[in-house]
C-alpha atoms as a PDB file:
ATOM      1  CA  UNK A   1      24.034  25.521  23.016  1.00  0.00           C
ATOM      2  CA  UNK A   2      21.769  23.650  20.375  1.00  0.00           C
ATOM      3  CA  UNK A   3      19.142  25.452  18.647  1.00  0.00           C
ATOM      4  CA  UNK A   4      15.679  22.926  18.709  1.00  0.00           C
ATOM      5  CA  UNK A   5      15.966  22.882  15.057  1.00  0.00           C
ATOM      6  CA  UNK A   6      19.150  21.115  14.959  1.00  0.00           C
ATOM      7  CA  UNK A   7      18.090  18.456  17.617  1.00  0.00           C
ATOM      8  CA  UNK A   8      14.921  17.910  15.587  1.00  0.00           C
ATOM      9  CA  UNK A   9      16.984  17.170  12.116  1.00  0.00           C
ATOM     10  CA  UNK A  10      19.102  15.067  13.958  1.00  0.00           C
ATOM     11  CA  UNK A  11      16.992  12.807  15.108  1.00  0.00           C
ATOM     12  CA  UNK A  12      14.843  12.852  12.031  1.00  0.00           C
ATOM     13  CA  UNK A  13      18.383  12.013  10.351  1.00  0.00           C
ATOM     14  CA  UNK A  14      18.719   8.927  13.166  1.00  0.00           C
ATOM     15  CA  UNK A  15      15.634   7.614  13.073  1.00  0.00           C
ATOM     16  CA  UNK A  16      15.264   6.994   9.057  1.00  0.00           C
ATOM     17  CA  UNK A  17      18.297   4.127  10.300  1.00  0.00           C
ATOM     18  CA  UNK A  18      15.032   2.396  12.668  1.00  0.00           C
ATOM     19  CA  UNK A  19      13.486  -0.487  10.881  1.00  0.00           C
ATOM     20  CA  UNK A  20      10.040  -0.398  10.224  1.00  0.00           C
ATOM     21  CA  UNK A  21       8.265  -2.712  12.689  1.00  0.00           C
ATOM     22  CA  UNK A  22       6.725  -5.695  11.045  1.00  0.00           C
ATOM     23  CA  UNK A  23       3.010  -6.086  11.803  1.00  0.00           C
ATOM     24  CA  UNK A  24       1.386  -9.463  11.792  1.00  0.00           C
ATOM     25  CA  UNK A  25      -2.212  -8.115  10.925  1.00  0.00           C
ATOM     26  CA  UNK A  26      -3.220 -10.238   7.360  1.00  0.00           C
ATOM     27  CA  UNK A  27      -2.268  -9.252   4.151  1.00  0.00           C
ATOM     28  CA  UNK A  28      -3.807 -10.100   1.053  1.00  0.00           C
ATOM     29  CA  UNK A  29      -0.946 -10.441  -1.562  1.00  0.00           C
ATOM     30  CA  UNK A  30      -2.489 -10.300  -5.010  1.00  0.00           C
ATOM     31  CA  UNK A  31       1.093 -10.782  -6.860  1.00  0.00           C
ATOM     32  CA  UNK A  32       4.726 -11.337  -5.606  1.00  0.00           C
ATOM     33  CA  UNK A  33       7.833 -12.087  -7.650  1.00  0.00           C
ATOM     34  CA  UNK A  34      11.461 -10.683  -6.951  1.00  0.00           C
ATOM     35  CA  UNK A  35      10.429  -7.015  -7.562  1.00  0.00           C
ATOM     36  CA  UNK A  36       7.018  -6.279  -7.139  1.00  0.00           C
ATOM     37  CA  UNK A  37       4.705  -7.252  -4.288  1.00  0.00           C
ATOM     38  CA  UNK A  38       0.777  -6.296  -5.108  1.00  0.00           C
ATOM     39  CA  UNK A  39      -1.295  -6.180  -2.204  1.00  0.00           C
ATOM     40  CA  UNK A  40      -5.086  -5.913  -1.160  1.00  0.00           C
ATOM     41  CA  UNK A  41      -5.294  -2.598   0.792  1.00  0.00           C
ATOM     42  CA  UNK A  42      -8.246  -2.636   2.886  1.00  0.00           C
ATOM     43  CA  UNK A  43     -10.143   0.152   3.913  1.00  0.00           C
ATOM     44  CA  UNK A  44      -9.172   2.658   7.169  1.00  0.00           C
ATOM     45  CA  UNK A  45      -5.477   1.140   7.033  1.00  0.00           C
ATOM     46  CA  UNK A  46      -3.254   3.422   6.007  1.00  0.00           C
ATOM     47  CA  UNK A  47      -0.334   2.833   3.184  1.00  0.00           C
ATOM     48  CA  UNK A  48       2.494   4.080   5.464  1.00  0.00           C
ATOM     49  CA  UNK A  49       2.730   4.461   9.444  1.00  0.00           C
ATOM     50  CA  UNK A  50       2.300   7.565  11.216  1.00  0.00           C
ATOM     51  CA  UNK A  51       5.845   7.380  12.865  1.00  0.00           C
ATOM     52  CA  UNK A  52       8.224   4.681  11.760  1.00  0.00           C
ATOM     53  CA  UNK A  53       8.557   3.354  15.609  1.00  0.00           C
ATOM     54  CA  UNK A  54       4.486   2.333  15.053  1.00  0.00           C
ATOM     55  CA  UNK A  55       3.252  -0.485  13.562  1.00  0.00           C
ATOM     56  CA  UNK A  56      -0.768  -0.053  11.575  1.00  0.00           C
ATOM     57  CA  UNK A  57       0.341   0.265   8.028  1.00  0.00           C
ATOM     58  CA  UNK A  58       0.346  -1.851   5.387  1.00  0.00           C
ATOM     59  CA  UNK A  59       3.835  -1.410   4.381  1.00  0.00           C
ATOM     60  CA  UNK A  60       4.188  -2.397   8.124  1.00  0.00           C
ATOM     61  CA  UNK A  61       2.460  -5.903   7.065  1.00  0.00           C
ATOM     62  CA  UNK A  62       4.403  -6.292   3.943  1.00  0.00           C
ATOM     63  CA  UNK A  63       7.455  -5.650   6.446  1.00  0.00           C
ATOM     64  CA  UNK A  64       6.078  -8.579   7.905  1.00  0.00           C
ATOM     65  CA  UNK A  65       5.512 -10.808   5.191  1.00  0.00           C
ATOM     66  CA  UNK A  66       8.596  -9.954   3.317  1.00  0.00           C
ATOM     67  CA  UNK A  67      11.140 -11.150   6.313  1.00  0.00           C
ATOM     68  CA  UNK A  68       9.460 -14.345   6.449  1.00  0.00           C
ATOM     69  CA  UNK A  69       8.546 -14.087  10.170  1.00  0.00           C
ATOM     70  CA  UNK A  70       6.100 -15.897  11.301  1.00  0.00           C
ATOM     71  CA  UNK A  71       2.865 -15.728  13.993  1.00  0.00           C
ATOM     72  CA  UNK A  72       5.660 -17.273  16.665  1.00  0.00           C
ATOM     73  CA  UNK A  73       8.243 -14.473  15.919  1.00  0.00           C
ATOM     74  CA  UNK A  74      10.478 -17.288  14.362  1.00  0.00           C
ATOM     75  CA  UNK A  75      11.441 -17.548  10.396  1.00  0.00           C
ATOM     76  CA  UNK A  76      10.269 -19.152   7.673  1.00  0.00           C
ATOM     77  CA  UNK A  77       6.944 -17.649   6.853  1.00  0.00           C
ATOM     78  CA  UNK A  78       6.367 -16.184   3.346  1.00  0.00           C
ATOM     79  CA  UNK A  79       8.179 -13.682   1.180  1.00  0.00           C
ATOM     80  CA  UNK A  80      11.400 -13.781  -1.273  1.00  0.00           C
ATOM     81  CA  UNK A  81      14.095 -13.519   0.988  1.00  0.00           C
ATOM     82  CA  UNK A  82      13.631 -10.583   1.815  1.00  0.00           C
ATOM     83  CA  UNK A  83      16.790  -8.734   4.180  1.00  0.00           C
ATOM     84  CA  UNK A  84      16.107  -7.349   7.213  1.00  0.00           C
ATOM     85  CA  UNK A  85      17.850  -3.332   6.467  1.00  0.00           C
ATOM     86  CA  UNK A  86      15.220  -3.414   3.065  1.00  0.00           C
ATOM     87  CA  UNK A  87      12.137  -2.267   3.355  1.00  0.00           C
ATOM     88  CA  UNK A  88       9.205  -2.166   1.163  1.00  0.00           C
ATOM     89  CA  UNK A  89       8.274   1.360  -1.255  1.00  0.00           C
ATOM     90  CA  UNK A  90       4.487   1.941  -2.029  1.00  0.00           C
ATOM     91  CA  UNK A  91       4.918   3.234  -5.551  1.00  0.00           C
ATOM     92  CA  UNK A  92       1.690   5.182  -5.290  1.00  0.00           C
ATOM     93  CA  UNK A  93      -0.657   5.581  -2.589  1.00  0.00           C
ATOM     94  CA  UNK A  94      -4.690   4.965  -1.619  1.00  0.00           C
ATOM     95  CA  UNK A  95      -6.217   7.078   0.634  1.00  0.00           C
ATOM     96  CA  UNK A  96      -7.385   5.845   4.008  1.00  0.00           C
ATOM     97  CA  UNK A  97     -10.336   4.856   3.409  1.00  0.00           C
ATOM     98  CA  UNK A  98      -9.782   3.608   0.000  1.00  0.00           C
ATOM     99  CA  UNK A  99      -9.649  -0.337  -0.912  1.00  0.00           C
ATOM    100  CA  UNK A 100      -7.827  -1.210  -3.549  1.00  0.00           C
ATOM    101  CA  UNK A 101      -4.339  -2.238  -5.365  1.00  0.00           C
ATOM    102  CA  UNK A 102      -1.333  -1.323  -3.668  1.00  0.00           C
ATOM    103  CA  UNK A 103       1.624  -1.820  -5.540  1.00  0.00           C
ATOM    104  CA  UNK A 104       5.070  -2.062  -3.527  1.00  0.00           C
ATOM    105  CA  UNK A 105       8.851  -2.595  -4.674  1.00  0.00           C
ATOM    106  CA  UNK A 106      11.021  -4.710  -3.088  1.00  0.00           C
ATOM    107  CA  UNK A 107      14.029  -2.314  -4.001  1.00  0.00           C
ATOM    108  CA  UNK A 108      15.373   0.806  -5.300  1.00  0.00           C
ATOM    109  CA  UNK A 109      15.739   0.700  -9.152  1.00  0.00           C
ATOM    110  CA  UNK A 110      12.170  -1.048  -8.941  1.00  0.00           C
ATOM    111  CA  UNK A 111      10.240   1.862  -6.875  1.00  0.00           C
ATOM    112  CA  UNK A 112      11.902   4.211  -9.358  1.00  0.00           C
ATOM    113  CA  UNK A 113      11.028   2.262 -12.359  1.00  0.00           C
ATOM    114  CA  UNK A 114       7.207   2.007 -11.462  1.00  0.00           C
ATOM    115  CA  UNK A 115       6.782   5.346 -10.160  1.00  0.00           C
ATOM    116  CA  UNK A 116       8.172   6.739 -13.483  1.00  0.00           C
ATOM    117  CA  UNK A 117       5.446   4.282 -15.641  1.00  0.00           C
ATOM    118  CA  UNK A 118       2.977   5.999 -12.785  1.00  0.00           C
ATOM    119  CA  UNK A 119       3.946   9.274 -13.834  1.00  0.00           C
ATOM    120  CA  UNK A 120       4.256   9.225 -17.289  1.00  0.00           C
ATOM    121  CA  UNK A 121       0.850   7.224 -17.077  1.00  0.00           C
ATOM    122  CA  UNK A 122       1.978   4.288 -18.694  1.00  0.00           C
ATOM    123  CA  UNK A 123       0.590   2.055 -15.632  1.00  0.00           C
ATOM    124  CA  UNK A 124      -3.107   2.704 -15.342  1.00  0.00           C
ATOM    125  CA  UNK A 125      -5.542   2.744 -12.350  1.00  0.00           C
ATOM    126  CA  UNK A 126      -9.602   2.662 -12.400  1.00  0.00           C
ATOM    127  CA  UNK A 127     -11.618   3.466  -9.620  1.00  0.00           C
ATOM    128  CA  UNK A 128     -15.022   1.806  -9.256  1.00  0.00           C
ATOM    129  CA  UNK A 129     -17.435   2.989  -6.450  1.00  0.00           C
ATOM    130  CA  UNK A 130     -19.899   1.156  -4.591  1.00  0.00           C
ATOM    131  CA  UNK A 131     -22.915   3.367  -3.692  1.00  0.00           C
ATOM    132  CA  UNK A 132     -25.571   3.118  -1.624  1.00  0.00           C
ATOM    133  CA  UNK A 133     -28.999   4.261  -3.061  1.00  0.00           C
ATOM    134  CA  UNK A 134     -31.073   6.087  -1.201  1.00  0.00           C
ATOM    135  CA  UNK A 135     -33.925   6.626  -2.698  1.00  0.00           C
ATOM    136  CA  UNK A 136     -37.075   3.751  -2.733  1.00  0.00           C
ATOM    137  CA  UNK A 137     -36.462   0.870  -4.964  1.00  0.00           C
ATOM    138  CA  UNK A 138     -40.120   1.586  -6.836  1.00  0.00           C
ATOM    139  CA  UNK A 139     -38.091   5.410  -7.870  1.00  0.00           C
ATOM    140  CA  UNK A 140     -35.079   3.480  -9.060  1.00  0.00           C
ATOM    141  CA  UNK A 141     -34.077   3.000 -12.789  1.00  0.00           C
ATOM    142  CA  UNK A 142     -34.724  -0.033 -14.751  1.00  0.00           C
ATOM    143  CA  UNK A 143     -30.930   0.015 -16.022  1.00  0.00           C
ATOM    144  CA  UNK A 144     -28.865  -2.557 -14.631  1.00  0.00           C
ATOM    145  CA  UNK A 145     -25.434  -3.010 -14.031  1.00  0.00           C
ATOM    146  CA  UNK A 146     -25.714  -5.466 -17.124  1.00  0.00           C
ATOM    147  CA  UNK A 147     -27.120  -3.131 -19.302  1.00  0.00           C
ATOM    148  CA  UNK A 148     -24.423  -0.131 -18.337  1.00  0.00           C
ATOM    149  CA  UNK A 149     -21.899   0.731 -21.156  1.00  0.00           C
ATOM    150  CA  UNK A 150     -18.842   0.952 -18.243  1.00  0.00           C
ATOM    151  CA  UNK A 151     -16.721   1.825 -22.483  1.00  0.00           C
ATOM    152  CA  UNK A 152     -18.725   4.560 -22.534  1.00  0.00           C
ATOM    153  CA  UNK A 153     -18.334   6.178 -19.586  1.00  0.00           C
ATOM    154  CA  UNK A 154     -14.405   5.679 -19.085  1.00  0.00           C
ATOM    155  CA  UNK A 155     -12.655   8.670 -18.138  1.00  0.00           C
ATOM    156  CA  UNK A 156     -10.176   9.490 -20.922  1.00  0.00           C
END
């Protein structure tokens, strides 16, 4: 007799071995070399999928993009020759309904390497928010966006 914990870790253990699926939605790539890929996250997509047997992610797309595979299903598309077992590491993360810079390795010693210059805040990330105003334009400052010291007001 197996307990439902055991079943559970097993096939937690069995399905880390199921490739991601690549997803065909676009993907923005900002930067790619043999490392690194650097990719425009939209908003409400989320960084990793939910279960690794869904596709909806962008790591999903950068799956995608990083085999080569084309609309058709067949090769040659983009990417660095990228293998089939690898699969891409977000080296941070945005929120779901954050836009922005996602930063993914291509391998190993690369995820580790940026997610230590993360963490020792030697690679730096700035927000900047968009916001709607409310209130009527005749209430509104004078101040521009041209006339704002952004120097100023940077957080540390």
């Amino acid at each position: 007799n197996v307990d439902l914990e055991t079943v559970t870790r097993l096939v937690r253990h069995e399905l880390r071995d199921v490739p991601l699926r690549p997803d065909p939605a676009p993907l923005t790539v900002l930067y790619e070399d043999e490392h690194v890929l650097a990719v425009d996250k939209p908003p409400g997509v989320m960084t990793y999928p939910a279960h690794r047997l869904r596709g909806g992610s962008v790591v999903n797309r950068a799956v995608h993009h990083l085999r080569g595979v084309t609309r058709d299903g067949s090769g040659g598309g983009a990417g660095f020759g990228f293998g089939a077992a690898t699969e891409p590491i977000a080296v941070h993360r945005l929120d779901l309904e954050t836009s922005g810079v996602l930063m993914l390795a291509k391998d190993k010693p690369s995820a580790s390497a940026l997610q230590g210059a993360f963490e020792r805040r030697e690679a730096r990330k700035t927000y900047l928010a968009v916001c709607a105003i409310l209130e009527d334009a005749a209430n509104a400052s004078d101040e521009s966006d041209d006339d704002f010291d952004f120097e100023r007001h940077r957080p540390g």
